[in-house]
PDB file of N, CA and C in Angstrom:
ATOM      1  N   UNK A   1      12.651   9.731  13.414  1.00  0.00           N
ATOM      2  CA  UNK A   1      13.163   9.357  12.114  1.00  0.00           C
ATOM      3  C   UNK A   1      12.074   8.676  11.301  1.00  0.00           C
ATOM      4  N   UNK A   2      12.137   8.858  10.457  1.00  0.00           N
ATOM      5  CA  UNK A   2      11.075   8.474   9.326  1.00  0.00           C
ATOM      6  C   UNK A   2      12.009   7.194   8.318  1.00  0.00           C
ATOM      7  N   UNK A   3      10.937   6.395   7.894  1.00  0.00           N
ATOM      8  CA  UNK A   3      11.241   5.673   6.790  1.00  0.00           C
ATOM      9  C   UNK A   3      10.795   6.283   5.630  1.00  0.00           C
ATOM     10  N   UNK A   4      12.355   5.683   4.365  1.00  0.00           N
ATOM     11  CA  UNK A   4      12.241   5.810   2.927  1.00  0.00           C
ATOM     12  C   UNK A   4      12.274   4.522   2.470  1.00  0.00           C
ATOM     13  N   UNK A   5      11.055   4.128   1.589  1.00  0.00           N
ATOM     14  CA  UNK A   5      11.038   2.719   0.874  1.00  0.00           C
ATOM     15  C   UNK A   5      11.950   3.322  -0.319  1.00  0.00           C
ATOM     16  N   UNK A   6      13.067   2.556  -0.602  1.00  0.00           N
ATOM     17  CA  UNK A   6      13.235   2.523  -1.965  1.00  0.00           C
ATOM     18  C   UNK A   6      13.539   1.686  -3.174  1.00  0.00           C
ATOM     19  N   UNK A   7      12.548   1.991  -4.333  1.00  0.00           N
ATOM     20  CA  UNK A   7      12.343   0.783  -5.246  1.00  0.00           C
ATOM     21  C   UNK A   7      13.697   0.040  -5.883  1.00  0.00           C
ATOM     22  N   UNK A   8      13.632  -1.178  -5.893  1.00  0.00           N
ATOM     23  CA  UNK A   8      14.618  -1.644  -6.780  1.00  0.00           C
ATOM     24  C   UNK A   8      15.089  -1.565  -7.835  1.00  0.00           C
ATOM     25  N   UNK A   9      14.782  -0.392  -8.704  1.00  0.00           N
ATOM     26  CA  UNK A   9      15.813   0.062  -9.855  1.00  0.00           C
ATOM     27  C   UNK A   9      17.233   1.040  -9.089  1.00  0.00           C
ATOM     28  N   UNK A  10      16.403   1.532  -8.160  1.00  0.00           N
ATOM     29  CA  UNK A  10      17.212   2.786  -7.622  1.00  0.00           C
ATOM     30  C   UNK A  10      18.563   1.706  -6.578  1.00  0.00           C
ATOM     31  N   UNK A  11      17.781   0.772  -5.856  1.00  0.00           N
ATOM     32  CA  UNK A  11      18.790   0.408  -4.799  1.00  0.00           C
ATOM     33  C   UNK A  11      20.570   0.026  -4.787  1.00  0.00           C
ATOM     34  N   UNK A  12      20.826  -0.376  -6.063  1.00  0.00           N
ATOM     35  CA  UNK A  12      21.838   0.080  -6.043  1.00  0.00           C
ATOM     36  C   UNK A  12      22.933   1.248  -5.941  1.00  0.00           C
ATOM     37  N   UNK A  13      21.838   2.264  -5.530  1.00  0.00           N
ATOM     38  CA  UNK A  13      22.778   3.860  -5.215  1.00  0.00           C
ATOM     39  C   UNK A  13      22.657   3.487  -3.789  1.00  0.00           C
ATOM     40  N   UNK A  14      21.889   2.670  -2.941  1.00  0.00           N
ATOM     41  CA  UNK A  14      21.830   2.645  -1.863  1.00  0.00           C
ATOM     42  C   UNK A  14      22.675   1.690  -0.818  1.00  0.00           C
ATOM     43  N   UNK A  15      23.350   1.026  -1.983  1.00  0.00           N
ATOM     44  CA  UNK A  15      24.065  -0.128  -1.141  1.00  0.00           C
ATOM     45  C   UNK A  15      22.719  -1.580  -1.367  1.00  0.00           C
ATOM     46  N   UNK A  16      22.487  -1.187  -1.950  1.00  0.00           N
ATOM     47  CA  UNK A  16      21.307  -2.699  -2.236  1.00  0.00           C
ATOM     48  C   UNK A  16      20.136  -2.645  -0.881  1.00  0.00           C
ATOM     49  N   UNK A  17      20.117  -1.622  -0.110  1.00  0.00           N
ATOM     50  CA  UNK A  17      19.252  -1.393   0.842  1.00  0.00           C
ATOM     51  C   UNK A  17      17.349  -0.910   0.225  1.00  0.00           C
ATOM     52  N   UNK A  18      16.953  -1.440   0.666  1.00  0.00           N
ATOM     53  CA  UNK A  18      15.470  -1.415   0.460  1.00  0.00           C
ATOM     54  C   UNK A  18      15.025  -0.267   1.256  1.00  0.00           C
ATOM     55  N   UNK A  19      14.973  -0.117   2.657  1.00  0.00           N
ATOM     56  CA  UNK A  19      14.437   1.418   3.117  1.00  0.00           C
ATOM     57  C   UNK A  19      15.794   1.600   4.215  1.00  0.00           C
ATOM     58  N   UNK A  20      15.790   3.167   3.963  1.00  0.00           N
ATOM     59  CA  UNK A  20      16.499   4.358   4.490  1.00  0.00           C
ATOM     60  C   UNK A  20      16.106   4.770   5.441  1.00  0.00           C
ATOM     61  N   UNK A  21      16.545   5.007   7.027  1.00  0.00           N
ATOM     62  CA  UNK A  21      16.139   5.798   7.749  1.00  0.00           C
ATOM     63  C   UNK A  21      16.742   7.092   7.394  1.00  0.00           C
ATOM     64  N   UNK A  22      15.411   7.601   7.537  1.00  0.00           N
ATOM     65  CA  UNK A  22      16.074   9.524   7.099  1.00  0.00           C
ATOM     66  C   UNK A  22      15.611  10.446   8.363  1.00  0.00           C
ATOM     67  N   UNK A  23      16.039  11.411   8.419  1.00  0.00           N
ATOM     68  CA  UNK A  23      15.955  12.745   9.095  1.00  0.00           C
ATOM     69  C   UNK A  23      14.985  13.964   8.654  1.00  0.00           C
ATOM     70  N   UNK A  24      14.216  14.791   9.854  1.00  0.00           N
ATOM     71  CA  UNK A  24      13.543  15.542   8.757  1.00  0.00           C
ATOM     72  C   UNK A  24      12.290  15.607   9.201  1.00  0.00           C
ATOM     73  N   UNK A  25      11.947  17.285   9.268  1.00  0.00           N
ATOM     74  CA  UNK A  25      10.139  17.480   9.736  1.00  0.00           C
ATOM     75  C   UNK A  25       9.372  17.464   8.764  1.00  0.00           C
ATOM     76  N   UNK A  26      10.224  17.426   7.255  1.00  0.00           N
ATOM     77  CA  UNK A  26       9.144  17.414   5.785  1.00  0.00           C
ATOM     78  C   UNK A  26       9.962  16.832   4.678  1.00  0.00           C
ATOM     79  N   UNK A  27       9.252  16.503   4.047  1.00  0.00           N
ATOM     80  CA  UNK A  27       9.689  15.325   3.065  1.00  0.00           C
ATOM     81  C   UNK A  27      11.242  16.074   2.402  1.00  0.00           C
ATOM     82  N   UNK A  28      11.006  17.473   2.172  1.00  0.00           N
ATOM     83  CA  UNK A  28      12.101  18.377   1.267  1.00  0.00           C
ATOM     84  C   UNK A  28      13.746  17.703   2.469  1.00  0.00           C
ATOM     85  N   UNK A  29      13.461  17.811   3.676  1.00  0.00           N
ATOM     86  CA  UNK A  29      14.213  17.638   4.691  1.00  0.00           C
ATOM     87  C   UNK A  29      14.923  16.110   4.984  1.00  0.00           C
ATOM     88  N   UNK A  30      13.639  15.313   4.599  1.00  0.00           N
ATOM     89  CA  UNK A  30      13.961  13.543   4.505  1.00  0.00           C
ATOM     90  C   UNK A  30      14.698  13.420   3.381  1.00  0.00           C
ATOM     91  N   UNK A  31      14.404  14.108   2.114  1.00  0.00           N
ATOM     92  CA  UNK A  31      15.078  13.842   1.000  1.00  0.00           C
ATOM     93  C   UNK A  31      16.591  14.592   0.978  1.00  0.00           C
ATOM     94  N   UNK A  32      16.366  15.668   1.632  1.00  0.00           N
ATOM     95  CA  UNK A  32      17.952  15.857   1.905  1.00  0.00           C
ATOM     96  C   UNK A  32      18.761  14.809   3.028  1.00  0.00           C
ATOM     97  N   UNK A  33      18.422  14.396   3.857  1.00  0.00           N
ATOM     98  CA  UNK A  33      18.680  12.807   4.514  1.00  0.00           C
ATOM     99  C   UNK A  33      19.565  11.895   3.784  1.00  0.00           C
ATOM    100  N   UNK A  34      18.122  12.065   2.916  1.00  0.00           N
ATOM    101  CA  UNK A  34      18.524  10.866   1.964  1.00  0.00           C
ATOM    102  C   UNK A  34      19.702  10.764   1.237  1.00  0.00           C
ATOM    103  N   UNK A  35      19.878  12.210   0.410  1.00  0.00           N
ATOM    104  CA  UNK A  35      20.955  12.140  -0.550  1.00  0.00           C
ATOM    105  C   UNK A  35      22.677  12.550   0.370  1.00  0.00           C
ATOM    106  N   UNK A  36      22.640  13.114   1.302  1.00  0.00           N
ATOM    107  CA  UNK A  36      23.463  12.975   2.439  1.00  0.00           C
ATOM    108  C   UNK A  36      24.033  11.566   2.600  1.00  0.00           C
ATOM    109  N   UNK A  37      23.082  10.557   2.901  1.00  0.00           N
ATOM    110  CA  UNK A  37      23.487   9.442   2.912  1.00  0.00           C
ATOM    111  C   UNK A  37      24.384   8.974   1.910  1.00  0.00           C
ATOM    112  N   UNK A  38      23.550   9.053   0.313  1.00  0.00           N
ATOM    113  CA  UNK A  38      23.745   8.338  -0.578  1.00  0.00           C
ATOM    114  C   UNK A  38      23.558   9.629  -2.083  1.00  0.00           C
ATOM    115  N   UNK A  39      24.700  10.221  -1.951  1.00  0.00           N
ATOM    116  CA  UNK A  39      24.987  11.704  -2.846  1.00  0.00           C
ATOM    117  C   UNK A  39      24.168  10.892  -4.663  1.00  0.00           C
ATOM    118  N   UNK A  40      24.990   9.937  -4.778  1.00  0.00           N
ATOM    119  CA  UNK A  40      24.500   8.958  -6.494  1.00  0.00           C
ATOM    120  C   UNK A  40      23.203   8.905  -6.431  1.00  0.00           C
ATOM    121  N   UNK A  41      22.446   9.547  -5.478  1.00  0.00           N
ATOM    122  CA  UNK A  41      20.760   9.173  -5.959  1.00  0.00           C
ATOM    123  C   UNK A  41      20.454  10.674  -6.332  1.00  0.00           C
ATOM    124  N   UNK A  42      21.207  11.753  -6.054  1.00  0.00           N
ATOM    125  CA  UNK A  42      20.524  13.062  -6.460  1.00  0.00           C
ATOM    126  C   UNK A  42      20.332  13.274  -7.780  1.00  0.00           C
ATOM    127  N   UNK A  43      21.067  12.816  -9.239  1.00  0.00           N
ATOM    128  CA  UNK A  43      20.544  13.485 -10.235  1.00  0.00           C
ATOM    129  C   UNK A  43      19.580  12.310 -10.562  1.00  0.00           C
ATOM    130  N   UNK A  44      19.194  11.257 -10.131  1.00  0.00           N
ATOM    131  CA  UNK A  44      17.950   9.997 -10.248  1.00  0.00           C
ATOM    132  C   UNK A  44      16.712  10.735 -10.105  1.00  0.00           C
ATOM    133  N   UNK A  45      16.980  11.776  -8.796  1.00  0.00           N
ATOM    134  CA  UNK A  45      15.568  12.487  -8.048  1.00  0.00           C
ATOM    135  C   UNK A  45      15.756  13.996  -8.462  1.00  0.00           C
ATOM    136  N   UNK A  46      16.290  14.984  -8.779  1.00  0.00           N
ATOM    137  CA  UNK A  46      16.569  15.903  -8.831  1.00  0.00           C
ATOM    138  C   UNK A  46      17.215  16.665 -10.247  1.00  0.00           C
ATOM    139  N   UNK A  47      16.511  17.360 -10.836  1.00  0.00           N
ATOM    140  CA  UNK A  47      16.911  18.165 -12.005  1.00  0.00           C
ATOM    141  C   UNK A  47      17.906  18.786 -11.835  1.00  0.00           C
ATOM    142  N   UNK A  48      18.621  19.907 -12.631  1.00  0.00           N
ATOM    143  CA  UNK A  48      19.453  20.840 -12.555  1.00  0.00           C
ATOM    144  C   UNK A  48      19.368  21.791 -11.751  1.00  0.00           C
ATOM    145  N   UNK A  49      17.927  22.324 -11.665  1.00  0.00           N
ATOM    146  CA  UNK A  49      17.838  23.222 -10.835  1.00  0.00           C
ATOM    147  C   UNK A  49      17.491  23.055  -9.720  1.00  0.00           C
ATOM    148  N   UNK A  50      17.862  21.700  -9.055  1.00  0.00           N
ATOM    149  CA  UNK A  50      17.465  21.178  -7.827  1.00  0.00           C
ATOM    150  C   UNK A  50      16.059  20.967  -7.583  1.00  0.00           C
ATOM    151  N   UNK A  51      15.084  21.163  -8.555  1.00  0.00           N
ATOM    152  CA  UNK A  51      13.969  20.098  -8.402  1.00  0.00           C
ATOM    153  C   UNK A  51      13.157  18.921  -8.666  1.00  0.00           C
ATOM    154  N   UNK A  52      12.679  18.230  -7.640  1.00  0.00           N
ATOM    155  CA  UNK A  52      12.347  17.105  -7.592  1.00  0.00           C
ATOM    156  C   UNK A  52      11.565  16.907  -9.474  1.00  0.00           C
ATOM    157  N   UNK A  53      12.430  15.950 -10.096  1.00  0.00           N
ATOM    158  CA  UNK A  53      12.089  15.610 -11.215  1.00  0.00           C
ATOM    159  C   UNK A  53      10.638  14.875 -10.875  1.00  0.00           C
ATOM    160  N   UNK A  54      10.022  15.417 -12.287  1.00  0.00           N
ATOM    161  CA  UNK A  54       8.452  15.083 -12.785  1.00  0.00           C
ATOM    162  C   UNK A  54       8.006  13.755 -12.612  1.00  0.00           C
ATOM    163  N   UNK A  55       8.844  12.721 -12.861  1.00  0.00           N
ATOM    164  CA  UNK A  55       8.421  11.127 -13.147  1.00  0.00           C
ATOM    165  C   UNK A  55       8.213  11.166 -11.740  1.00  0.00           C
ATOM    166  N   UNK A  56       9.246  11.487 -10.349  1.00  0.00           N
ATOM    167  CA  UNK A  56       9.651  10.874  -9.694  1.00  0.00           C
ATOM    168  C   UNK A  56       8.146  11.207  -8.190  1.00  0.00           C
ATOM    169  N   UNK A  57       7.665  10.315  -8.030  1.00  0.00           N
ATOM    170  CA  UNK A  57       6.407  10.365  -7.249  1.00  0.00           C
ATOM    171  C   UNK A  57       7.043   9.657  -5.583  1.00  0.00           C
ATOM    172  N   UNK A  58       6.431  10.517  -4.571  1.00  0.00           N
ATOM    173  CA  UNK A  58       6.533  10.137  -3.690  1.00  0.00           C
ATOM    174  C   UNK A  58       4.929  10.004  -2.853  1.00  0.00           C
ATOM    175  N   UNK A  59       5.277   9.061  -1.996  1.00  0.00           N
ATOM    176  CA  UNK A  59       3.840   8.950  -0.991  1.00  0.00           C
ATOM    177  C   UNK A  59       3.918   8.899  -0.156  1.00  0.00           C
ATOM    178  N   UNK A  60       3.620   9.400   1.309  1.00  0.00           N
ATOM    179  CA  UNK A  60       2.919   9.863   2.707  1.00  0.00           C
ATOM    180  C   UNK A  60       2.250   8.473   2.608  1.00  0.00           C
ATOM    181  N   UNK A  61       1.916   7.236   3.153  1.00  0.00           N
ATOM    182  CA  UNK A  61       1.072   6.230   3.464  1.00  0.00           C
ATOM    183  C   UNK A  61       0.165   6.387   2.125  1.00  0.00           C
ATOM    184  N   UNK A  62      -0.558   6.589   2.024  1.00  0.00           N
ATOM    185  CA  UNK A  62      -1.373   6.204   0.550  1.00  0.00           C
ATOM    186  C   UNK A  62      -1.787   7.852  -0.434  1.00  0.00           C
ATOM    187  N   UNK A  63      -1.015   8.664   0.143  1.00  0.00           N
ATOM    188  CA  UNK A  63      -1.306   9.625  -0.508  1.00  0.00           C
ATOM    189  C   UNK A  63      -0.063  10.370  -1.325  1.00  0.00           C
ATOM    190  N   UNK A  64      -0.086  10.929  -2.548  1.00  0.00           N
ATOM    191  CA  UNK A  64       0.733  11.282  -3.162  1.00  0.00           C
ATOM    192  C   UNK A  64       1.197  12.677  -2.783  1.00  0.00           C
ATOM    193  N   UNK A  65       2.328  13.265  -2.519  1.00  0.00           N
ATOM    194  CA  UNK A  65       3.011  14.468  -1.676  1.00  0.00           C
ATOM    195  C   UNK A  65       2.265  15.833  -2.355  1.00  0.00           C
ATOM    196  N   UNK A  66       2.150  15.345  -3.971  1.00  0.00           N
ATOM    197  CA  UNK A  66       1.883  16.034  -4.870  1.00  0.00           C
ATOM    198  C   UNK A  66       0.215  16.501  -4.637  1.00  0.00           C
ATOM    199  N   UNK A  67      -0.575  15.547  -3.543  1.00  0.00           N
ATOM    200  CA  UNK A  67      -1.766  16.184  -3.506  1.00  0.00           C
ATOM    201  C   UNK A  67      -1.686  16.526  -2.277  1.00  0.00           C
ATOM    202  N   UNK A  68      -0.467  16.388  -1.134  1.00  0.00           N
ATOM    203  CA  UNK A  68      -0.729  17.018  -0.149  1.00  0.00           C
ATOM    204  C   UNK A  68       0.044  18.728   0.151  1.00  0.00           C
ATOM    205  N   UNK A  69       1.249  18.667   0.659  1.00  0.00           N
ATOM    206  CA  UNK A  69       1.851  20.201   0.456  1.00  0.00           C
ATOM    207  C   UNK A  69       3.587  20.375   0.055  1.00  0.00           C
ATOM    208  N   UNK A  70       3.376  18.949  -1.194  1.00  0.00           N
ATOM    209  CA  UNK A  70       4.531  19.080  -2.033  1.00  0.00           C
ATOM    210  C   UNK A  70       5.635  18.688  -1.096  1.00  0.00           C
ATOM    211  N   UNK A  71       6.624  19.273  -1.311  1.00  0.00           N
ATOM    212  CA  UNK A  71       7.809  19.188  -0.340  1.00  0.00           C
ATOM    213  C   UNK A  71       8.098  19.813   1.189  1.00  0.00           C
ATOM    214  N   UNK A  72       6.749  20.597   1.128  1.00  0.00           N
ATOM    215  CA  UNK A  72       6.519  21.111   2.585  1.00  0.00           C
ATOM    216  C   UNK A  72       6.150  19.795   3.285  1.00  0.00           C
ATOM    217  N   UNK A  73       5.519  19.290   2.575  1.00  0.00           N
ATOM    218  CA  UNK A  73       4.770  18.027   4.040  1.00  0.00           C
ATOM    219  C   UNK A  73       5.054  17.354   4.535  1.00  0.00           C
ATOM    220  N   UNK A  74       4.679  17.983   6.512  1.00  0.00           N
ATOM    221  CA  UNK A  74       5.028  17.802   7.096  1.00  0.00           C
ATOM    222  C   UNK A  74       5.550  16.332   7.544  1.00  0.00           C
ATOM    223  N   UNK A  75       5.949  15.582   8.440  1.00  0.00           N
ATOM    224  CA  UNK A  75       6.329  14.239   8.539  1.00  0.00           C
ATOM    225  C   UNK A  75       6.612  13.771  10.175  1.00  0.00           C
ATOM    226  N   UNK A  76       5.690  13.000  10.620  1.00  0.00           N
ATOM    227  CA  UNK A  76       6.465  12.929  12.151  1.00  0.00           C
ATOM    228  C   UNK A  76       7.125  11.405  12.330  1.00  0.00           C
ATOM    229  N   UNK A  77       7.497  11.286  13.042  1.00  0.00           N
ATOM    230  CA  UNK A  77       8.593  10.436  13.879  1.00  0.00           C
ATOM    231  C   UNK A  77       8.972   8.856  12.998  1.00  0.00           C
ATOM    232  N   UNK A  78       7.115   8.575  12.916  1.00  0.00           N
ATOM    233  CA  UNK A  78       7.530   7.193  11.885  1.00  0.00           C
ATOM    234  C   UNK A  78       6.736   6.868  10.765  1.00  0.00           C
ATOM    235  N   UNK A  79       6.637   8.218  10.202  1.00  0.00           N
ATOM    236  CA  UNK A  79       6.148   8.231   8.753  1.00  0.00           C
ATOM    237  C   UNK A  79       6.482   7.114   7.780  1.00  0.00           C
ATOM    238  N   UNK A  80       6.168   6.256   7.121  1.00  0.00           N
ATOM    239  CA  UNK A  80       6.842   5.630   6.085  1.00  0.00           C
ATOM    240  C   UNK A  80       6.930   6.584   4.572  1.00  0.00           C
ATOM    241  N   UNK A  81       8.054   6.922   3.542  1.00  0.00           N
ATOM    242  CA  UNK A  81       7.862   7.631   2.927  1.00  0.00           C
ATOM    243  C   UNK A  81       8.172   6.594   1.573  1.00  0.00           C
ATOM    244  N   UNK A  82       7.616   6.380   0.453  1.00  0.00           N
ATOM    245  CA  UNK A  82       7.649   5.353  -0.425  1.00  0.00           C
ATOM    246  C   UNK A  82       8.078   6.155  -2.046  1.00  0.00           C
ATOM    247  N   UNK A  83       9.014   5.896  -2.158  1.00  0.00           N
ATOM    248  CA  UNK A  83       9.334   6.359  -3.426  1.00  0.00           C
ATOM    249  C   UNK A  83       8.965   5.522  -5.025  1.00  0.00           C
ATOM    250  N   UNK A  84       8.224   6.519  -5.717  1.00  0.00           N
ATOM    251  CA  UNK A  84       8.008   5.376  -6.918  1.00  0.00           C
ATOM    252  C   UNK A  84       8.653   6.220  -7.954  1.00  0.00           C
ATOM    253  N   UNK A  85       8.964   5.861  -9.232  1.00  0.00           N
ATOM    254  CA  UNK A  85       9.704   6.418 -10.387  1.00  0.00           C
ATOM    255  C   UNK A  85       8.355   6.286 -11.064  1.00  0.00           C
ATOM    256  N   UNK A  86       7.878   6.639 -12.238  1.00  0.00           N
ATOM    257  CA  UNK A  86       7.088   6.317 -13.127  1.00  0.00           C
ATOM    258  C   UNK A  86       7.415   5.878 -13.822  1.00  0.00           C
ATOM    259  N   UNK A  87       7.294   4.632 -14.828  1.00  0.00           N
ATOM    260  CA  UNK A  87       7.787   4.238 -15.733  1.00  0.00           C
ATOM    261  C   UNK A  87       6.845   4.392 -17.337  1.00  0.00           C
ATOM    262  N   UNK A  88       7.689   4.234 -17.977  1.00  0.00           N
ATOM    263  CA  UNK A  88       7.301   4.712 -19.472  1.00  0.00           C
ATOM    264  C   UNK A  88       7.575   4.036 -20.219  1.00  0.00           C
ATOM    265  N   UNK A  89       6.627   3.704 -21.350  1.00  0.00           N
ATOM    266  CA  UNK A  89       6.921   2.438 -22.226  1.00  0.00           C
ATOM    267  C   UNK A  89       6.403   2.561 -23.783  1.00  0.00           C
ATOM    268  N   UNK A  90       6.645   1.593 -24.660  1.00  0.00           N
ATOM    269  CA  UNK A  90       6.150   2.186 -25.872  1.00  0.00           C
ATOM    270  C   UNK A  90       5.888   0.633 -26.558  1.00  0.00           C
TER     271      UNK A  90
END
């Protein structure tokens, strides 16, 4: 099982929980975990057409998913997986 950090805007879909143990040989797999758990976080992370919305950045230990193999990548036993939102301001 892998860990999901998740940030405190989101934690209230989570029950006020900070990290998630999830399920899953690749992140696409942890994130289905995830929303299994806790269904109110899917349109937070997920567009219409079921993909992972643009803002929403995830990281493998210090690397962004987006430079490794997206939602393929891979994940073993006690990955930490860290979710960040991007935020936007004016």
């Amino acid at each position: 099982m892998s860990i999901l950090k998740i940030p405190t805007p989101l934690r209230s879909y989570t029950d006020g929980r900070a990290e998630v143990t999830v399920n899953g040989g690749t992140v696409a797999s942890a994130l289905s975990s995830l929303i299994e758990q806790h269904p109110a976080l899917k349109p937070h992370l997920f567009n219409e057409q079921g993909e992972l919305r643009a803002f929403v950045n995830l990281f493998l230990g210090e690397h962004n998913i987006k430079d490794l193999q997206g939602l393929d990548t891979p994940l073993s036993e006690n990955d930490r997986l860290i979710l960040i939102p991007s935020i936007a301001g004016g």
